[in-house]
PDB file of N, CA and C in Angstrom:
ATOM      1  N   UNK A   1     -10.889 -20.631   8.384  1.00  0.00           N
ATOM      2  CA  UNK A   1      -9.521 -21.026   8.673  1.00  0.00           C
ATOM      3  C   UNK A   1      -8.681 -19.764   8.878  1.00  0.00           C
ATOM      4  N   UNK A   2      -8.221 -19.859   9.920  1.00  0.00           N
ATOM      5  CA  UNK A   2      -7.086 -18.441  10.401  1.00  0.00           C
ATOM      6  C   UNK A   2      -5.625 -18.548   9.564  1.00  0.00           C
ATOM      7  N   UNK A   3      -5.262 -17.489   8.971  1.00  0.00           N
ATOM      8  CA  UNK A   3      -3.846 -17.528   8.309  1.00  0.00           C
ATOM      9  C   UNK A   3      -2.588 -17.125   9.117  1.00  0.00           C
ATOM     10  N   UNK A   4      -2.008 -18.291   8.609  1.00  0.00           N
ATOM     11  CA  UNK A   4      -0.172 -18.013   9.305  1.00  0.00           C
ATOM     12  C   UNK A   4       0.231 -16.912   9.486  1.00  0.00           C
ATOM     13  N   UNK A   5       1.216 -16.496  10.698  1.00  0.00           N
ATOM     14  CA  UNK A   5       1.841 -15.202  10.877  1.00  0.00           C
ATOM     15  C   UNK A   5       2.800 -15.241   9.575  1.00  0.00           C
ATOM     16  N   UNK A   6       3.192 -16.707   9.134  1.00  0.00           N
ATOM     17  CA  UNK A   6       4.565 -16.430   7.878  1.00  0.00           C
ATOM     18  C   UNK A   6       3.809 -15.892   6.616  1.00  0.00           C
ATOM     19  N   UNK A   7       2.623 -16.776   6.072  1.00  0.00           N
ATOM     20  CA  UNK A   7       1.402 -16.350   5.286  1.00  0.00           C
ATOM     21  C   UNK A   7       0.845 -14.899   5.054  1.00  0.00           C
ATOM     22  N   UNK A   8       0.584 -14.084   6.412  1.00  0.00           N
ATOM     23  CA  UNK A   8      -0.114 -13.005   6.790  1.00  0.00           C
ATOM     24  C   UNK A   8       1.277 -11.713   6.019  1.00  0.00           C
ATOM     25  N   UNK A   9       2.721 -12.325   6.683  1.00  0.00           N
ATOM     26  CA  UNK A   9       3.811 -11.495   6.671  1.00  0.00           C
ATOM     27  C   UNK A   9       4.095 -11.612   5.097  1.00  0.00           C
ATOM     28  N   UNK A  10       3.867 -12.820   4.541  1.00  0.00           N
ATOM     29  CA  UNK A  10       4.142 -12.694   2.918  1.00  0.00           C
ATOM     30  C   UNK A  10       3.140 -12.160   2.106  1.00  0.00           C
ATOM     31  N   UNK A  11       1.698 -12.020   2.351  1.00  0.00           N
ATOM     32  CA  UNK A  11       0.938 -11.530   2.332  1.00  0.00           C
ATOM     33  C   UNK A  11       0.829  -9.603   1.939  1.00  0.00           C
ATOM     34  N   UNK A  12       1.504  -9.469   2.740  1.00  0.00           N
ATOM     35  CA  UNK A  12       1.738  -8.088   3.353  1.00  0.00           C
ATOM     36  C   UNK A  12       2.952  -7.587   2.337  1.00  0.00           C
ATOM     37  N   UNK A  13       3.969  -8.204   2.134  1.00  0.00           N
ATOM     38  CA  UNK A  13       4.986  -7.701   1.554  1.00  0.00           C
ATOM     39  C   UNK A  13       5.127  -7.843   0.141  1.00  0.00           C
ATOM     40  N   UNK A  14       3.816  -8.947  -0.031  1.00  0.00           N
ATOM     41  CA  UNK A  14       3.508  -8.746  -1.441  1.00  0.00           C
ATOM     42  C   UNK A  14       2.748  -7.625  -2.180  1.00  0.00           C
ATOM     43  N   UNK A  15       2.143  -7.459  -1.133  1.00  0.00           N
ATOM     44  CA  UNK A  15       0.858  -6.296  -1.362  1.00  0.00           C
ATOM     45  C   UNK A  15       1.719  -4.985  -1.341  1.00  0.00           C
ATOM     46  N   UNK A  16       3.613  -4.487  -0.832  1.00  0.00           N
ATOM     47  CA  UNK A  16       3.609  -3.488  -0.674  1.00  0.00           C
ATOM     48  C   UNK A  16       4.713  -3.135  -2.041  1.00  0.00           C
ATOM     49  N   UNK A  17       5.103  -4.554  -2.316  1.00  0.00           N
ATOM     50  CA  UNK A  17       5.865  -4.528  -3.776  1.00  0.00           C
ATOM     51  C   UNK A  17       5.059  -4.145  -4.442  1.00  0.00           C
ATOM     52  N   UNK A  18       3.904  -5.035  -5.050  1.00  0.00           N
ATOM     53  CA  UNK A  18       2.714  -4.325  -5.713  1.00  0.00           C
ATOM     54  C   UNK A  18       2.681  -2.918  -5.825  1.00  0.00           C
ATOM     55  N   UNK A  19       2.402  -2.516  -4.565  1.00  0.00           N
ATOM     56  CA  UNK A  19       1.566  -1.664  -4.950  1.00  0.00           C
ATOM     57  C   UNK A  19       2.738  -0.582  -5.524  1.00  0.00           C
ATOM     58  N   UNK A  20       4.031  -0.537  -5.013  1.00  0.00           N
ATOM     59  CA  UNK A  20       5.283   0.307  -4.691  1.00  0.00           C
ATOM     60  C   UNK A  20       5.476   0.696  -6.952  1.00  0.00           C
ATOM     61  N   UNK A  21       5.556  -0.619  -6.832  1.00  0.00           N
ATOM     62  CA  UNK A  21       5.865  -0.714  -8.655  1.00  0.00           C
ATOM     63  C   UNK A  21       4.686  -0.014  -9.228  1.00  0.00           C
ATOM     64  N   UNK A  22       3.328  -0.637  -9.027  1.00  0.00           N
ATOM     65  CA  UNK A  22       2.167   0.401  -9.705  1.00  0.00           C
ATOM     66  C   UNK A  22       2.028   1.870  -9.417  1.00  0.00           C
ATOM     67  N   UNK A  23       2.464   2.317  -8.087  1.00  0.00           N
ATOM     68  CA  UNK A  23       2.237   3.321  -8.093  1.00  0.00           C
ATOM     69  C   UNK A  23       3.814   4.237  -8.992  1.00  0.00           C
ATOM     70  N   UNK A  24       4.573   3.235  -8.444  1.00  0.00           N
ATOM     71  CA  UNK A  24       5.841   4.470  -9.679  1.00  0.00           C
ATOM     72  C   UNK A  24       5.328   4.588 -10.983  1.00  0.00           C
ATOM     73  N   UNK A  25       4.689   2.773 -11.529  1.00  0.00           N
ATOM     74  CA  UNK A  25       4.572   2.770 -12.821  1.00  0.00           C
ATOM     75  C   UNK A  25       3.676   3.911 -13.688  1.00  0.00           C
ATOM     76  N   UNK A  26       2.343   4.370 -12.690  1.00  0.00           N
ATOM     77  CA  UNK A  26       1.136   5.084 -12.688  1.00  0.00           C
ATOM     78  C   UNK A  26       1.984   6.458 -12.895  1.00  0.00           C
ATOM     79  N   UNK A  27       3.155   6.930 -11.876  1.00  0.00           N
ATOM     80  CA  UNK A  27       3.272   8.185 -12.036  1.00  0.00           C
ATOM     81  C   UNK A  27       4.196   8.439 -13.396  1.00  0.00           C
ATOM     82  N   UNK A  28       4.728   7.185 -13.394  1.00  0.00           N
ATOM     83  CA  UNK A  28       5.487   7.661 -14.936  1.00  0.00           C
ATOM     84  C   UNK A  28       4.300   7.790 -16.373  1.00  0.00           C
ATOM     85  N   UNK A  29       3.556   6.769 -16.035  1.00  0.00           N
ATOM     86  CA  UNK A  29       2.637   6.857 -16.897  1.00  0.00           C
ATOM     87  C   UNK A  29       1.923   8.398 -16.897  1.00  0.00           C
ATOM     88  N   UNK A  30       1.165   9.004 -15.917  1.00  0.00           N
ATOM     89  CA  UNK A  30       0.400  10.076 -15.623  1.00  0.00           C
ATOM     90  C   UNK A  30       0.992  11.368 -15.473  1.00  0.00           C
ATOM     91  N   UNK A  31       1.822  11.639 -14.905  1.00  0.00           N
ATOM     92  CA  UNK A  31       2.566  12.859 -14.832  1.00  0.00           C
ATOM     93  C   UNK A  31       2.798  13.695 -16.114  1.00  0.00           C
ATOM     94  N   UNK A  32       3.158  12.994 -17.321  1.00  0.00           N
ATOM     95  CA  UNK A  32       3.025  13.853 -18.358  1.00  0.00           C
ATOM     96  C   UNK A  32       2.110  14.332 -18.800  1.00  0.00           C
ATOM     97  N   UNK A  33       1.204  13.636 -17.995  1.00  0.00           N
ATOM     98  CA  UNK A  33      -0.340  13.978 -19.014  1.00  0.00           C
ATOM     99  C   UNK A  33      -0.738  15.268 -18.117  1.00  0.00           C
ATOM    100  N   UNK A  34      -0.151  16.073 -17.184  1.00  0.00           N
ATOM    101  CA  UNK A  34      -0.618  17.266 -16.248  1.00  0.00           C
ATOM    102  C   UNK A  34       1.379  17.962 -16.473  1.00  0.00           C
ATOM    103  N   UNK A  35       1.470  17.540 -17.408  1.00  0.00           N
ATOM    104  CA  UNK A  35       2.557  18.117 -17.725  1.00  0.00           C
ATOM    105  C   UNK A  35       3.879  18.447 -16.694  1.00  0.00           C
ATOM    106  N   UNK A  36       4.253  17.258 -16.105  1.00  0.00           N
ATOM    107  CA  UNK A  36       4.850  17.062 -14.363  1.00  0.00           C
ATOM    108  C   UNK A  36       5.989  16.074 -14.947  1.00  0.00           C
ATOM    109  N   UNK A  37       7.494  16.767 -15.076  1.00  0.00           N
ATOM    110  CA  UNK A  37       7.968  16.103 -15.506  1.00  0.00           C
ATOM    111  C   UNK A  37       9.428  15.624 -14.677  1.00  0.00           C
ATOM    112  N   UNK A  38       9.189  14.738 -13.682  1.00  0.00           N
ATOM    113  CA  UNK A  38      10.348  14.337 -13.223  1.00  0.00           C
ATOM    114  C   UNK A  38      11.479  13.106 -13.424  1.00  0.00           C
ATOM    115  N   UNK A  39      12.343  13.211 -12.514  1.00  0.00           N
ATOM    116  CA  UNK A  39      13.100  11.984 -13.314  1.00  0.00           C
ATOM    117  C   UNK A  39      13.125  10.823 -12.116  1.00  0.00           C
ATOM    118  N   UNK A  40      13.612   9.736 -12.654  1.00  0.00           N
ATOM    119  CA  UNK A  40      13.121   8.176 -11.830  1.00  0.00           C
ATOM    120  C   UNK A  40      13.271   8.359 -10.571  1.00  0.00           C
ATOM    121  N   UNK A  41      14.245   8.972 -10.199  1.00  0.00           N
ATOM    122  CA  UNK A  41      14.962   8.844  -8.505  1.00  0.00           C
ATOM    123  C   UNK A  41      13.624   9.554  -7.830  1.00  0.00           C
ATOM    124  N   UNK A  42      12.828  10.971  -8.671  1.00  0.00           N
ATOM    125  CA  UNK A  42      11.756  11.818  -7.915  1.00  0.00           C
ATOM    126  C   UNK A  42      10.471  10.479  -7.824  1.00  0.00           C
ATOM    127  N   UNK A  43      10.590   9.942  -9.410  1.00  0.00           N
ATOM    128  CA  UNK A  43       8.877   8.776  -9.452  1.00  0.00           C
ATOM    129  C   UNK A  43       9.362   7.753  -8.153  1.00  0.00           C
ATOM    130  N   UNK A  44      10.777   7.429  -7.254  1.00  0.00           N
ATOM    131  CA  UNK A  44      10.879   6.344  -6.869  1.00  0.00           C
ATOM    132  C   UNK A  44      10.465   6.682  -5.109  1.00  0.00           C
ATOM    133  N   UNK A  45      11.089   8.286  -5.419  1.00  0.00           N
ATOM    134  CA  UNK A  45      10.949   8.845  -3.716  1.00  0.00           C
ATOM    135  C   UNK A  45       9.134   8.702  -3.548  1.00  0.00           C
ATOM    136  N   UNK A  46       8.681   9.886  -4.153  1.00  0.00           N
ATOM    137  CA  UNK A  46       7.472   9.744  -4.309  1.00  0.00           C
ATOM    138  C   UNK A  46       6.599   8.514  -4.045  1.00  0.00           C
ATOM    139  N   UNK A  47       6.857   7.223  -5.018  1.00  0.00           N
ATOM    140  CA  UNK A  47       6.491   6.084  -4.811  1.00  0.00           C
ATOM    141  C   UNK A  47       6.210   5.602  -3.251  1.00  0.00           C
ATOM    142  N   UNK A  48       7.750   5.694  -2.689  1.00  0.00           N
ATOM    143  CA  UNK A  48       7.854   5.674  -1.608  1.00  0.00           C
ATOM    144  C   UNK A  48       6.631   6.347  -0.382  1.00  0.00           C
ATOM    145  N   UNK A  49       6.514   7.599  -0.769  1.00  0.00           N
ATOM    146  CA  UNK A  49       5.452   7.822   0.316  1.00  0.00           C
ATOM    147  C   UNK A  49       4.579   7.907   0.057  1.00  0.00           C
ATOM    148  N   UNK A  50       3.854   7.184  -1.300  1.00  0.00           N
ATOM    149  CA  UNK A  50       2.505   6.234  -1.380  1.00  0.00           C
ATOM    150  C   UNK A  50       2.252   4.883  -0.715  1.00  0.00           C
ATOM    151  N   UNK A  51       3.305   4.593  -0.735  1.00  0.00           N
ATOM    152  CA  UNK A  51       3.499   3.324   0.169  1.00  0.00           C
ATOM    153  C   UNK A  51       3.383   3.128   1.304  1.00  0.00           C
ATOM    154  N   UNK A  52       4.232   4.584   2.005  1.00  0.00           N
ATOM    155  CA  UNK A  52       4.007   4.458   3.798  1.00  0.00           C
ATOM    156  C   UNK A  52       2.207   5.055   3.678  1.00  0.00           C
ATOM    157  N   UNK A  53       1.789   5.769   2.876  1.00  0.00           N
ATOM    158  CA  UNK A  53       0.157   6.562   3.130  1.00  0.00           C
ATOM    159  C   UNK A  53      -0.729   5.137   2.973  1.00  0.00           C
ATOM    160  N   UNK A  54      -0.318   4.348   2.288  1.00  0.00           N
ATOM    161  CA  UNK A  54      -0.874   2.992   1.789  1.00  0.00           C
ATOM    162  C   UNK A  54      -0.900   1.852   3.243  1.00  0.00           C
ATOM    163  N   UNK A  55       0.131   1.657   3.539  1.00  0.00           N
ATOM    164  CA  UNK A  55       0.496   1.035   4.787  1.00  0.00           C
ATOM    165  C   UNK A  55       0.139   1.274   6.124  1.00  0.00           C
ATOM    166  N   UNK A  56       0.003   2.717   6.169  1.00  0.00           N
ATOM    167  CA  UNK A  56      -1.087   3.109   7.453  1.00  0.00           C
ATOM    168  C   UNK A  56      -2.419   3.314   7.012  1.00  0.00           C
ATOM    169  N   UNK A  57      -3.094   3.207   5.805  1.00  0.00           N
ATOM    170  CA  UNK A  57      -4.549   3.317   5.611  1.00  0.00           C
ATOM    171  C   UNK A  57      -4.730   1.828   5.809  1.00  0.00           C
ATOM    172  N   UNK A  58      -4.056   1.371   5.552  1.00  0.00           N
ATOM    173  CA  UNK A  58      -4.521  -0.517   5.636  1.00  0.00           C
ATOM    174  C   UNK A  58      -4.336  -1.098   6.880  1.00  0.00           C
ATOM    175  N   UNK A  59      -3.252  -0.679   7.400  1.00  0.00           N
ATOM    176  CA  UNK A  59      -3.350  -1.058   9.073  1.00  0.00           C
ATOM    177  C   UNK A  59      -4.787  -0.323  10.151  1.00  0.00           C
ATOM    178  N   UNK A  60      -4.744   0.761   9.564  1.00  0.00           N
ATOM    179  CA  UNK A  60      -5.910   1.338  10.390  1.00  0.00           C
ATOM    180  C   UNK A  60      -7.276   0.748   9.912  1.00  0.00           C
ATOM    181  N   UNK A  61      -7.195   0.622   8.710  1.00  0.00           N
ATOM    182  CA  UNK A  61      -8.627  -0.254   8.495  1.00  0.00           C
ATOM    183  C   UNK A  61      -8.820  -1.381   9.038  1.00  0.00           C
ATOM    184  N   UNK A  62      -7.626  -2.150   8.770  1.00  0.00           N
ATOM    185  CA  UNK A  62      -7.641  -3.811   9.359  1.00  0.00           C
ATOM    186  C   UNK A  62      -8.006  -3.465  11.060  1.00  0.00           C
ATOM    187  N   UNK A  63      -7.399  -2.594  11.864  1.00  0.00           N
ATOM    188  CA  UNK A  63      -7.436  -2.652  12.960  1.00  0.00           C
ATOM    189  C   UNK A  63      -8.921  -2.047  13.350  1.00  0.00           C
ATOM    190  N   UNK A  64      -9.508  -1.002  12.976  1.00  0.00           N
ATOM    191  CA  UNK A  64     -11.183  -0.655  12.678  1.00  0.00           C
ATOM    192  C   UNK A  64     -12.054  -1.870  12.383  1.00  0.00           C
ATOM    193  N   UNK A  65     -12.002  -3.157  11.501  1.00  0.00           N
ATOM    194  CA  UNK A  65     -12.759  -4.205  11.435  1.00  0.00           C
ATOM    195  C   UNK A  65     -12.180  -5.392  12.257  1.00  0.00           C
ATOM    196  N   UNK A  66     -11.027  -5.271  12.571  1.00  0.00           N
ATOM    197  CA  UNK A  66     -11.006  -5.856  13.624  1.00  0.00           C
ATOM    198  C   UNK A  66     -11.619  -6.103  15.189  1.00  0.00           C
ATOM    199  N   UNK A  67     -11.356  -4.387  15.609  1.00  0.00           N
ATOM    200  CA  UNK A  67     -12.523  -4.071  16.202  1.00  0.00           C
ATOM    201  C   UNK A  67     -13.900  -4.464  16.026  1.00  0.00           C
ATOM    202  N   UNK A  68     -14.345  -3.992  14.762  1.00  0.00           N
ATOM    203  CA  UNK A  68     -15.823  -4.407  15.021  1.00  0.00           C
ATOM    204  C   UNK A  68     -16.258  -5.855  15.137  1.00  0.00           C
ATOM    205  N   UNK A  69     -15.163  -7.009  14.512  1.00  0.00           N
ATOM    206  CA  UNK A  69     -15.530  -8.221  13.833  1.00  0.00           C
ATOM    207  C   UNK A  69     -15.620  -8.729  15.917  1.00  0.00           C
ATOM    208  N   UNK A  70     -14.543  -8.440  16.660  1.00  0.00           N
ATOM    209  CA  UNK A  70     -14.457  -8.798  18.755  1.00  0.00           C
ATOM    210  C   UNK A  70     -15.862  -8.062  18.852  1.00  0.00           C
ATOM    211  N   UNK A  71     -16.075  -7.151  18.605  1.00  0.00           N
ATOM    212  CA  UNK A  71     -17.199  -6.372  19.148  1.00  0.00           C
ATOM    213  C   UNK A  71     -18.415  -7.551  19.072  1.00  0.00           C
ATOM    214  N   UNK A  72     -19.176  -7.919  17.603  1.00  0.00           N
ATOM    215  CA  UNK A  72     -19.698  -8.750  17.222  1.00  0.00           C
ATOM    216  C   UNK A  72     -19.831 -10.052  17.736  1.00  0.00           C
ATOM    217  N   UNK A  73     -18.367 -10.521  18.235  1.00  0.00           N
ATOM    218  CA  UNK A  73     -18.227 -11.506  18.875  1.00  0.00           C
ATOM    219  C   UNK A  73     -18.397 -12.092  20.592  1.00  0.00           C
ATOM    220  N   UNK A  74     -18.647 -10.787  20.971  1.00  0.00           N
ATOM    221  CA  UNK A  74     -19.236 -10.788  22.611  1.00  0.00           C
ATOM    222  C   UNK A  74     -21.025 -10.830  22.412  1.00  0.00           C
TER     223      UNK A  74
END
């Protein structure tokens, strides 16, 4: 069964909340432990461009098995 563009799009924006919160949560958690001590606004920027590195590793993958899944299909 193929999933909704509304499905696919909620999908997606769930996965980037996720990940947005774990990864701040991770650096507040971890950073002290390498003795890296910043304050929320740095864990939130930061966060931030785990998210866009996150968002183009997943588009490029999806679009790589996408590829292969048409390939397969001829």
């Amino acid at each position: 069964m193929k999933q909704s563009r509304i499905m696919s799009m909620a999908e997606a924006a769930a996965n980037v909340v996720v990940g947005y919160v774990l990864a701040v949560a991770t650096q507040i958690i971890v950073f002290p432990w390498f003795g890296i001590e910043t304050g929320l606004t740095e864990h939130l920027t930061i966060g931030l461009a785990f998210v866009g590195v996150s968002l183009a590793r997943g588009y490029l993958l999806r679009r790589v098995f996408e590829a292969i899944r048409m390939r397969n299909v001829e």
